[in-house]
C-alpha atoms as a PDB file:
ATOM      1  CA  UNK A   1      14.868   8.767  -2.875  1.00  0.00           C
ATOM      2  CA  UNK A   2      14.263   7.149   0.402  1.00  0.00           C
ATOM      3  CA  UNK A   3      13.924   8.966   3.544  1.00  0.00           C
ATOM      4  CA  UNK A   4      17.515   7.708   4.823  1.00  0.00           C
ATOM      5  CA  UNK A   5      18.673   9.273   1.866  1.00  0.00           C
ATOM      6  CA  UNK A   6      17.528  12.478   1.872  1.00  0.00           C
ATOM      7  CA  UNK A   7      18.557  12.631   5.621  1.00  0.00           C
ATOM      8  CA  UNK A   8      21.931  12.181   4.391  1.00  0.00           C
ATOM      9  CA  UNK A   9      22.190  14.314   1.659  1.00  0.00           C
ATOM     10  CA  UNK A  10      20.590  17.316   4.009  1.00  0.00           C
ATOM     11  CA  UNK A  11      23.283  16.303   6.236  1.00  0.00           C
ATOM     12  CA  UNK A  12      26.011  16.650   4.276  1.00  0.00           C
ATOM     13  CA  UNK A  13      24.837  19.837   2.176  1.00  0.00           C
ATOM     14  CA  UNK A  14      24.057  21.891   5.528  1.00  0.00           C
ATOM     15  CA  UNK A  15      26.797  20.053   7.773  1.00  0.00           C
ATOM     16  CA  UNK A  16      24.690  18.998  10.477  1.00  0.00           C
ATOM     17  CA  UNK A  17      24.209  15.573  12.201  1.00  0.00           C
ATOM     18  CA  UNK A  18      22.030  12.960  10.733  1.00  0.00           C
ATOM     19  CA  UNK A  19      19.802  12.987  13.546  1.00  0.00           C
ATOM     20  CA  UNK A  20      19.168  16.514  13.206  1.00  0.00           C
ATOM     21  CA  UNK A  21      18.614  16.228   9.701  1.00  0.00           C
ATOM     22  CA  UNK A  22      15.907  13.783   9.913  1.00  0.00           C
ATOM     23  CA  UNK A  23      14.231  15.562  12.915  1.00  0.00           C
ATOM     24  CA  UNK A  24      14.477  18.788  10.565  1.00  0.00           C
ATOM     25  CA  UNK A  25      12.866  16.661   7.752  1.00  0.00           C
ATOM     26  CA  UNK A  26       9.993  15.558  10.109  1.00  0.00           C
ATOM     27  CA  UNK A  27       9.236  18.686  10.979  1.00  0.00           C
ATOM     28  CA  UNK A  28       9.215  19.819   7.184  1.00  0.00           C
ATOM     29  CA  UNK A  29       6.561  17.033   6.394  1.00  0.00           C
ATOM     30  CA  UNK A  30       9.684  15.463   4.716  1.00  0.00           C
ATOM     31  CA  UNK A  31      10.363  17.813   1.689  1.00  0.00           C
ATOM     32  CA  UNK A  32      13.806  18.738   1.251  1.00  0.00           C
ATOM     33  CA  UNK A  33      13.389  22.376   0.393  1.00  0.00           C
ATOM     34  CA  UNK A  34      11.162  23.492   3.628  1.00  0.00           C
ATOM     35  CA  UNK A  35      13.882  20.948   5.552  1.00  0.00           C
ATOM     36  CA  UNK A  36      16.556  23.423   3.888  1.00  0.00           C
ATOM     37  CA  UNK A  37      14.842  26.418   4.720  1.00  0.00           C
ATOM     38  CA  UNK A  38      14.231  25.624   8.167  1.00  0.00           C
ATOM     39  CA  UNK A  39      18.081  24.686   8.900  1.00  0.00           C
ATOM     40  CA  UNK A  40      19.207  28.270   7.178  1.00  0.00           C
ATOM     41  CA  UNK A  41      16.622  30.079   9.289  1.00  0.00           C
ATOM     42  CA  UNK A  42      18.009  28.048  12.444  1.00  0.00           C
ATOM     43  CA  UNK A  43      21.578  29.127  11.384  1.00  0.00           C
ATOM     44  CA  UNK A  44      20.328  32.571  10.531  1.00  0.00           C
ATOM     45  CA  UNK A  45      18.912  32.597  14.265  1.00  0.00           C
ATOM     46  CA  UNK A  46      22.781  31.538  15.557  1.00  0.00           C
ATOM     47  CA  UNK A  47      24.111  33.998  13.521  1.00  0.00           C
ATOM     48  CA  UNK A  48      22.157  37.240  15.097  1.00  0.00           C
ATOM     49  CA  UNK A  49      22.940  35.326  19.271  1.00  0.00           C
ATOM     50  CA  UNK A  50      26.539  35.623  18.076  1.00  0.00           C
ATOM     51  CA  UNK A  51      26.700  39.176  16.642  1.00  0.00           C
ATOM     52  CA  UNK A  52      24.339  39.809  20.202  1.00  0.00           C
ATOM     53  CA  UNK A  53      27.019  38.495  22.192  1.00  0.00           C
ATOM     54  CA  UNK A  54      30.085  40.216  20.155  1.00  0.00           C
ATOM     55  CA  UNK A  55      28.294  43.796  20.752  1.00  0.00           C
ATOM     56  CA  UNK A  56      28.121  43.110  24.137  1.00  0.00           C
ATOM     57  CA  UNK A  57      32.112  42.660  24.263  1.00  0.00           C
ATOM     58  CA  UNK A  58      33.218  46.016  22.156  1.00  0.00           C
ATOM     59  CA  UNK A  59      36.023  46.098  24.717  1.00  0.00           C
ATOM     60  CA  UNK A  60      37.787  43.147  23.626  1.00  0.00           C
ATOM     61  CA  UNK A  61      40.335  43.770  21.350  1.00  0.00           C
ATOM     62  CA  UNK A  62      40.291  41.111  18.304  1.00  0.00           C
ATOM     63  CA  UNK A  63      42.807  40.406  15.762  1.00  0.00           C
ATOM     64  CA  UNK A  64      42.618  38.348  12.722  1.00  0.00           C
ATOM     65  CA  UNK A  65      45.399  36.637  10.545  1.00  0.00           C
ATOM     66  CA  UNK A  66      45.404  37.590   6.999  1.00  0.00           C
ATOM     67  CA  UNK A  67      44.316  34.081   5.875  1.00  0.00           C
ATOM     68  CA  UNK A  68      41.410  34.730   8.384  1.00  0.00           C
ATOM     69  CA  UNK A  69      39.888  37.412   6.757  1.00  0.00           C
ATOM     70  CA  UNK A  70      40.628  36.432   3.423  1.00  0.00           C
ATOM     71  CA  UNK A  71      38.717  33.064   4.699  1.00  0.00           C
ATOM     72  CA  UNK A  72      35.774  35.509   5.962  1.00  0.00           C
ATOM     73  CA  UNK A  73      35.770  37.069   2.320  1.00  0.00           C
ATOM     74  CA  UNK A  74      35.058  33.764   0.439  1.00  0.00           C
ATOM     75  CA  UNK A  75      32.998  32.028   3.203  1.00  0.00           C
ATOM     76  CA  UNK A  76      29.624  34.161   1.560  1.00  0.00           C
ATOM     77  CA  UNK A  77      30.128  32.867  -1.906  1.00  0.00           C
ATOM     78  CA  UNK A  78      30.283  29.596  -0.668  1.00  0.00           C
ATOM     79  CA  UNK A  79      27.623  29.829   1.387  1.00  0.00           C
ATOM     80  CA  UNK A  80      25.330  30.949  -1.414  1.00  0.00           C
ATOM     81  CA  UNK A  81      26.759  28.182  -3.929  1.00  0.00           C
ATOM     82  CA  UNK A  82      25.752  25.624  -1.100  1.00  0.00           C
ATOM     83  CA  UNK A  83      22.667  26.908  -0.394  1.00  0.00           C
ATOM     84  CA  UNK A  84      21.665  27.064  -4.564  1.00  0.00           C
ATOM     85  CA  UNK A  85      22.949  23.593  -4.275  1.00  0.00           C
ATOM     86  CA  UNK A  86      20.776  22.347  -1.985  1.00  0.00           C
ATOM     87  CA  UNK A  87      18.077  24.304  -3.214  1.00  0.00           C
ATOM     88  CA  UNK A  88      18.386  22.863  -6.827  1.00  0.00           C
ATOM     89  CA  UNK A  89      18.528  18.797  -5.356  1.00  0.00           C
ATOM     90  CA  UNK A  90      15.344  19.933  -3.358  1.00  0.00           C
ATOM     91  CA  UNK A  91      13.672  20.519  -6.543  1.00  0.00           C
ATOM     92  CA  UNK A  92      14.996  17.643  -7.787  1.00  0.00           C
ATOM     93  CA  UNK A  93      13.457  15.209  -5.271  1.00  0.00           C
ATOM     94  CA  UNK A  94       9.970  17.561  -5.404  1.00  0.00           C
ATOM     95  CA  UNK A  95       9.869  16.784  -8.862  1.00  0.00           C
ATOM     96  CA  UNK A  96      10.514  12.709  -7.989  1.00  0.00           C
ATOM     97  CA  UNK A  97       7.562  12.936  -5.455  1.00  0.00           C
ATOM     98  CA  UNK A  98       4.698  12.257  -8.171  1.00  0.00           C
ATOM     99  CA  UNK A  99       6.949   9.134  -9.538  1.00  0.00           C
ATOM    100  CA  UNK A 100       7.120   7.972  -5.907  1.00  0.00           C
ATOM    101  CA  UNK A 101       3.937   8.292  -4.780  1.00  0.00           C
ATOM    102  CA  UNK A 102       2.420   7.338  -7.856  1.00  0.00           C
ATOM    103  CA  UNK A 103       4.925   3.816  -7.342  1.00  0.00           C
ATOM    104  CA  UNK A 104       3.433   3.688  -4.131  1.00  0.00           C
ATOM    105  CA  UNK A 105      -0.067   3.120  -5.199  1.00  0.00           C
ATOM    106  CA  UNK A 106       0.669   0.554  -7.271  1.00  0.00           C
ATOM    107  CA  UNK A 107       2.520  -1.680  -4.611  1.00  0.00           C
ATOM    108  CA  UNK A 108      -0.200  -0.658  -2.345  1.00  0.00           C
ATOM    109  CA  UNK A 109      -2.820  -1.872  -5.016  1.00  0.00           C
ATOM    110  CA  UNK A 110      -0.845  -4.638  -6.079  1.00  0.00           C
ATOM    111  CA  UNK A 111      -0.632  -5.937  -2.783  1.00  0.00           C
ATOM    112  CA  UNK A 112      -4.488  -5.031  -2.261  1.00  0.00           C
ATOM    113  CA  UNK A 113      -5.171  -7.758  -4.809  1.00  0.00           C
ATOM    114  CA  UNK A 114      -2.801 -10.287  -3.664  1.00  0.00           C
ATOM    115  CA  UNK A 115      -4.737 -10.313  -0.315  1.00  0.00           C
ATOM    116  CA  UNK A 116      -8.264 -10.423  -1.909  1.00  0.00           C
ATOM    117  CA  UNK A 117      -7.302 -13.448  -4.167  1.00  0.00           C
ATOM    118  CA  UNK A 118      -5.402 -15.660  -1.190  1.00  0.00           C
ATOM    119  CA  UNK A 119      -8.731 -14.471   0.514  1.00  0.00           C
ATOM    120  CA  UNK A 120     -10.625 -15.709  -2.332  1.00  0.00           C
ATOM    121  CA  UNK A 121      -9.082 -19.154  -2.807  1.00  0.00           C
ATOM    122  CA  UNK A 122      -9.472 -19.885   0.677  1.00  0.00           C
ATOM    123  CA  UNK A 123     -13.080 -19.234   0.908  1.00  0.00           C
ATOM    124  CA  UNK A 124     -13.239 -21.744  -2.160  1.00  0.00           C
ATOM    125  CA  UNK A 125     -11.145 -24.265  -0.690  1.00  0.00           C
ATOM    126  CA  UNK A 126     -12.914 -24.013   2.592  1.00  0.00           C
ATOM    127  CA  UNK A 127     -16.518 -24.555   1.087  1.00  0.00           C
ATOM    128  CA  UNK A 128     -17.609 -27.375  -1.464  1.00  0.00           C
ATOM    129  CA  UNK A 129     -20.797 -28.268  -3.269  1.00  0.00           C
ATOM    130  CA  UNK A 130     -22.203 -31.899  -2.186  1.00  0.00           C
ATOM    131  CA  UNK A 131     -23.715 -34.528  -4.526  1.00  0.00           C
ATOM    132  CA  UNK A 132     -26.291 -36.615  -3.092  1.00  0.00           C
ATOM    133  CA  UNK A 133     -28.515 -39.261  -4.689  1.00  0.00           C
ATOM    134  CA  UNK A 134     -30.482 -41.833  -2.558  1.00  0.00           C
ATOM    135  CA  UNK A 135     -28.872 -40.851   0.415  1.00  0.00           C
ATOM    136  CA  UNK A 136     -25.365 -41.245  -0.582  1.00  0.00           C
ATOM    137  CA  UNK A 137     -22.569 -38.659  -0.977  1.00  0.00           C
ATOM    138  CA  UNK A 138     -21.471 -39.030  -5.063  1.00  0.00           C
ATOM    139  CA  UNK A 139     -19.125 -35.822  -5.256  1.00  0.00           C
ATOM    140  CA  UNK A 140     -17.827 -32.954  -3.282  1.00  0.00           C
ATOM    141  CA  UNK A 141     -16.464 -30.035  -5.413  1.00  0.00           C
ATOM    142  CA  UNK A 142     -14.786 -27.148  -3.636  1.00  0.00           C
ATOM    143  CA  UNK A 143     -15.601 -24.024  -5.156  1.00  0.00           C
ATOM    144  CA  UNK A 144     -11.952 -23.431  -6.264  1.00  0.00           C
ATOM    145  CA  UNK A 145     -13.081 -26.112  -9.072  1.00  0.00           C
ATOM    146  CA  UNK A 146     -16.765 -25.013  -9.281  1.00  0.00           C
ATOM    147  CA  UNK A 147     -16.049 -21.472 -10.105  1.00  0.00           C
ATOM    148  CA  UNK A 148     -13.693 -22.129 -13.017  1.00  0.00           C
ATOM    149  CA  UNK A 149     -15.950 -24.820 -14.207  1.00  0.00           C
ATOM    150  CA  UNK A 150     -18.905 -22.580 -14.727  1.00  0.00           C
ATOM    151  CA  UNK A 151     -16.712 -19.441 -15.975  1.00  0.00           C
ATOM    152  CA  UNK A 152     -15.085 -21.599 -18.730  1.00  0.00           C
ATOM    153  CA  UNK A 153     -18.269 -24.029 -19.701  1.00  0.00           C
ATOM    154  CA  UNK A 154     -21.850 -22.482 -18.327  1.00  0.00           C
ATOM    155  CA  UNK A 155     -23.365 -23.963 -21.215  1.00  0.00           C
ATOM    156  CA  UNK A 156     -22.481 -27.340 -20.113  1.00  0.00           C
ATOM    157  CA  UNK A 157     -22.125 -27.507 -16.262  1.00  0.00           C
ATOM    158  CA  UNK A 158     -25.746 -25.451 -15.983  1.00  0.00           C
ATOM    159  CA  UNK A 159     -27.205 -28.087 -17.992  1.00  0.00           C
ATOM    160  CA  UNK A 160     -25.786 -31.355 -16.176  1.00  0.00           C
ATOM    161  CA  UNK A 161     -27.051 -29.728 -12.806  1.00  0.00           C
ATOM    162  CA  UNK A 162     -30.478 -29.301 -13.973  1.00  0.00           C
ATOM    163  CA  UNK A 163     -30.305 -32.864 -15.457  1.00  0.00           C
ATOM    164  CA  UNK A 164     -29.421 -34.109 -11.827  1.00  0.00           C
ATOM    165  CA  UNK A 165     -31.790 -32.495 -10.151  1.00  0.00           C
ATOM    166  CA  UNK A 166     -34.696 -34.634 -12.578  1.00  0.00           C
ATOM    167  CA  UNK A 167     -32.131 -37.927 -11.844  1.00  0.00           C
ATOM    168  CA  UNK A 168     -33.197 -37.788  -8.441  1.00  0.00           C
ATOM    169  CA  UNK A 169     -29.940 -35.917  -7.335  1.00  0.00           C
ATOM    170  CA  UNK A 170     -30.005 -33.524  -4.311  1.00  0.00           C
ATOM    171  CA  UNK A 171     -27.259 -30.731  -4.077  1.00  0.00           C
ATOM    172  CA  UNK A 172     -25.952 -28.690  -1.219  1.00  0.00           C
ATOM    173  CA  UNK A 173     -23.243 -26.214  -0.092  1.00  0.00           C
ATOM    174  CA  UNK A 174     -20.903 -27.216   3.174  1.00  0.00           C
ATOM    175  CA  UNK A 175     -18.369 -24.540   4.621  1.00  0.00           C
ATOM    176  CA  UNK A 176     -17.911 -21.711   7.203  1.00  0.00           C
ATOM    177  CA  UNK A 177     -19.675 -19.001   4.490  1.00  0.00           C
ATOM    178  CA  UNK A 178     -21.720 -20.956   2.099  1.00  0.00           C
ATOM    179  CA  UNK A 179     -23.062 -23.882   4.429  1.00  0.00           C
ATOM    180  CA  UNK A 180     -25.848 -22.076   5.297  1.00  0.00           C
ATOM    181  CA  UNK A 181     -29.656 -23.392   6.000  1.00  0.00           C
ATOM    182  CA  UNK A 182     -30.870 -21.187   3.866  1.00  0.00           C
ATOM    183  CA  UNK A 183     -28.986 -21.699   0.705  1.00  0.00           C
ATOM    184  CA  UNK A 184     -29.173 -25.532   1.468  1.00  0.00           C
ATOM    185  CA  UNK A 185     -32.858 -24.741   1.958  1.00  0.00           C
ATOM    186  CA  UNK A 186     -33.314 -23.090  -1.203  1.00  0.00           C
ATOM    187  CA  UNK A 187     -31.502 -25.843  -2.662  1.00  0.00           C
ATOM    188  CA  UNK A 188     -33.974 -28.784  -1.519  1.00  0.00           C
ATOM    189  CA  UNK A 189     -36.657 -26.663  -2.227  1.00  0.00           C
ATOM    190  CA  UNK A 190     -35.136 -27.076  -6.228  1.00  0.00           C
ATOM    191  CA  UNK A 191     -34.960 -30.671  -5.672  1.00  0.00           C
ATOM    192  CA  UNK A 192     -38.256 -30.824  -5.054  1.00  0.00           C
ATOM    193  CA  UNK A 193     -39.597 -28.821  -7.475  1.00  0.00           C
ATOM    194  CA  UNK A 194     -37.464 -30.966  -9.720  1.00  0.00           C
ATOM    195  CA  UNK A 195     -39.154 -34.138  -8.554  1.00  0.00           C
ATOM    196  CA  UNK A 196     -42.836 -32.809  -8.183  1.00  0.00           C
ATOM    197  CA  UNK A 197     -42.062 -32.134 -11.579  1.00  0.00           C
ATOM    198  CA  UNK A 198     -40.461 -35.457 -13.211  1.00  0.00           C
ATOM    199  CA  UNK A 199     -43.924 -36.959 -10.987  1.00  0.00           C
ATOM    200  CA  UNK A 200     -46.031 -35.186 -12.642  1.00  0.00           C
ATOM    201  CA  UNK A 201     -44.781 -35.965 -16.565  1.00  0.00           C
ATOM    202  CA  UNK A 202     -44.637 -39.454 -15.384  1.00  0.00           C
ATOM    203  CA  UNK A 203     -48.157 -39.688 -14.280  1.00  0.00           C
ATOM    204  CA  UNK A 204     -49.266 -37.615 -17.343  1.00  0.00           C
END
């Protein structure tokens, strides 16, 4: 049940405004059975001004019709059914309040990961591994391709890099995050490693 709707409800069941119903839920933290109690305490309040103000007018003579008091008789009972009423549908919407917050979460988490994968695939698309060899650019990958690529076949992309380092080929990261000197430092450094190396067979 939205809030709207339980404004309305506590509007009709107590006949008051749906402004003061909604201020009256506010200041119940929004649960329908402190919301009812504080509108039959503010009623009970009226009630005692007006008997205050009737004592203080025992002179005045009063008469009532016969439909008045009959009216006067049954206006009690129907108070009481009313207020079990509203009693019972704020019991009903406490026991909703798990479901709803519960509900809540999960669009709240759902919408969590949304963000962190948009986030995700545009840090990827923003950043790209280079290929160099002899001083020319053979391939730039972003790492929305990259990633997959070594998730789905490690045992076959890992291998291919290493074999390009020893075929003289010279790999590095451009982008806002990953274009860093020191992971394109790092990476040289394995290039050269790589070639110190393939020298060193070579002249063995």
């Amino acid at each position: 049940m939205t809030q709207y709707e339980m404004a309305e409800k506590l509007s009709e069941k107590c006949n008051v405004t749906l402004e003061k119903a909604r201020n009256t839920l506010e200041a119940g933290d929004w649960n329908m059975l402190t919301a009812t109690h504080l509108l039959e305490q503010e009623q009970f309040r009226r009630m005692q001004e007006l008997n205050e103000v009737a004592s203080g007018c025992e002179g005045m003579a009063v008469q009532y019709a016969p439909e008045e008091e009959a009216a006067d008789e049954i206006a009690p009972d129907a108070q009481a059914a009313t207020t079990d009423e509203i009693a019972s549908d704020a019991q009903a919407a406490e026991s909703d309040e798990p479901a709803r917050v519960e509900s809540a979460k999960r669009r709240r988490s759902r919408k969590g990961l949304g963000r962190h994968i948009r986030k995700a695939v545009a840090c990827g698309n923003r950043n790209r591994l280079v290929v160099r060899r002899g001083g020319e650019t053979v391939l730039r990958l972003p790492l929305t391709v990259l990633v997959p690529l070594l998730l789905c076949a490690f045992w076959v992309c890992v291998p291919l890099l290493v074999i390009g380092l020893f075929a003289g080929c010279r790999y590095s990261f451009e982008g806002r995050e990953l274009g860093r000197g020191d992971i394109n430092s790092a990476l040289d450094k394995a290039a050269s490693a790589a070639e110190h190396m393939k020298k060193a067979v070579a002249e063995a």
